[in-house]
Protein backbone atom coordinates (compact mmCIF):
# COMPACT_ATOMS: atom_id res chain seq x y z
CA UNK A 1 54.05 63.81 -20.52
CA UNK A 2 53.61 60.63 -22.29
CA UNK A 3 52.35 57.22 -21.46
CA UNK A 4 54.64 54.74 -21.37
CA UNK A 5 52.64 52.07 -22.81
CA UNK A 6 50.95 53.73 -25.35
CA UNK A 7 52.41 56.94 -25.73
CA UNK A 8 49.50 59.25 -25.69
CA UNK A 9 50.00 62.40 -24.12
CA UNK A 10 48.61 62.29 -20.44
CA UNK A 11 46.84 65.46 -19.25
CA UNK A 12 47.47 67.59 -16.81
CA UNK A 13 45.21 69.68 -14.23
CA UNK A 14 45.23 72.98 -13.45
CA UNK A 15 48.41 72.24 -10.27
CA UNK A 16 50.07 70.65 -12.76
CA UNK A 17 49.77 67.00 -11.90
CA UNK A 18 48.81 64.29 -14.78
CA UNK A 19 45.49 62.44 -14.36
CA UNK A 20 46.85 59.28 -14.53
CA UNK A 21 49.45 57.50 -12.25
CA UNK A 22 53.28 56.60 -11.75
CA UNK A 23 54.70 53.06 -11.74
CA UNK A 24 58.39 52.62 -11.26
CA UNK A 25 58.76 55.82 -12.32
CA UNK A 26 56.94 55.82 -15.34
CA UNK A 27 53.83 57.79 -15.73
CA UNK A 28 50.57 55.67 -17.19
CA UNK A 29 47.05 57.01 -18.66
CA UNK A 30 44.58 56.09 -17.39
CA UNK A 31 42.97 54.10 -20.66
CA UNK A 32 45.51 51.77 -20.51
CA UNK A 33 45.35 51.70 -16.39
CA UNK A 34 41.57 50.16 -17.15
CA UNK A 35 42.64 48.13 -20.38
CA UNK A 36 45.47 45.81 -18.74
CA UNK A 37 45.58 44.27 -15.32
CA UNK A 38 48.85 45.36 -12.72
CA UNK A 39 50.97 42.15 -13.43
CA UNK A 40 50.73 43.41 -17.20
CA UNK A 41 51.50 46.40 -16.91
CA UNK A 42 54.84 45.69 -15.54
CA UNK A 43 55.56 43.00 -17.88
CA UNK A 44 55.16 45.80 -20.40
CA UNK A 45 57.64 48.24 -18.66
């Protein structure tokens, strides 16, 4: 999967599941989780 910000390549563990999160249905890495704040995060999706 990709980020949907950035569109680096989010990892995945050994179930299967990306390190990283979903917001409105959009997966996000966790770099960019720590680089912008919630409110801009969703201004960017």
């Amino acid at each position: 999967m990709k980020c949907a910000i950035c569109s680096e390549k989010i990892e995945n563990t050994f179930l299967n599941k990306i390190v990283g999160t979903f917001i409105k249905k959009k997966p996000i890495c966790p770099e960019c989780q720590k680089k912008y704040s919630k409110e801009e995060i969703l201004k960017k999706l």
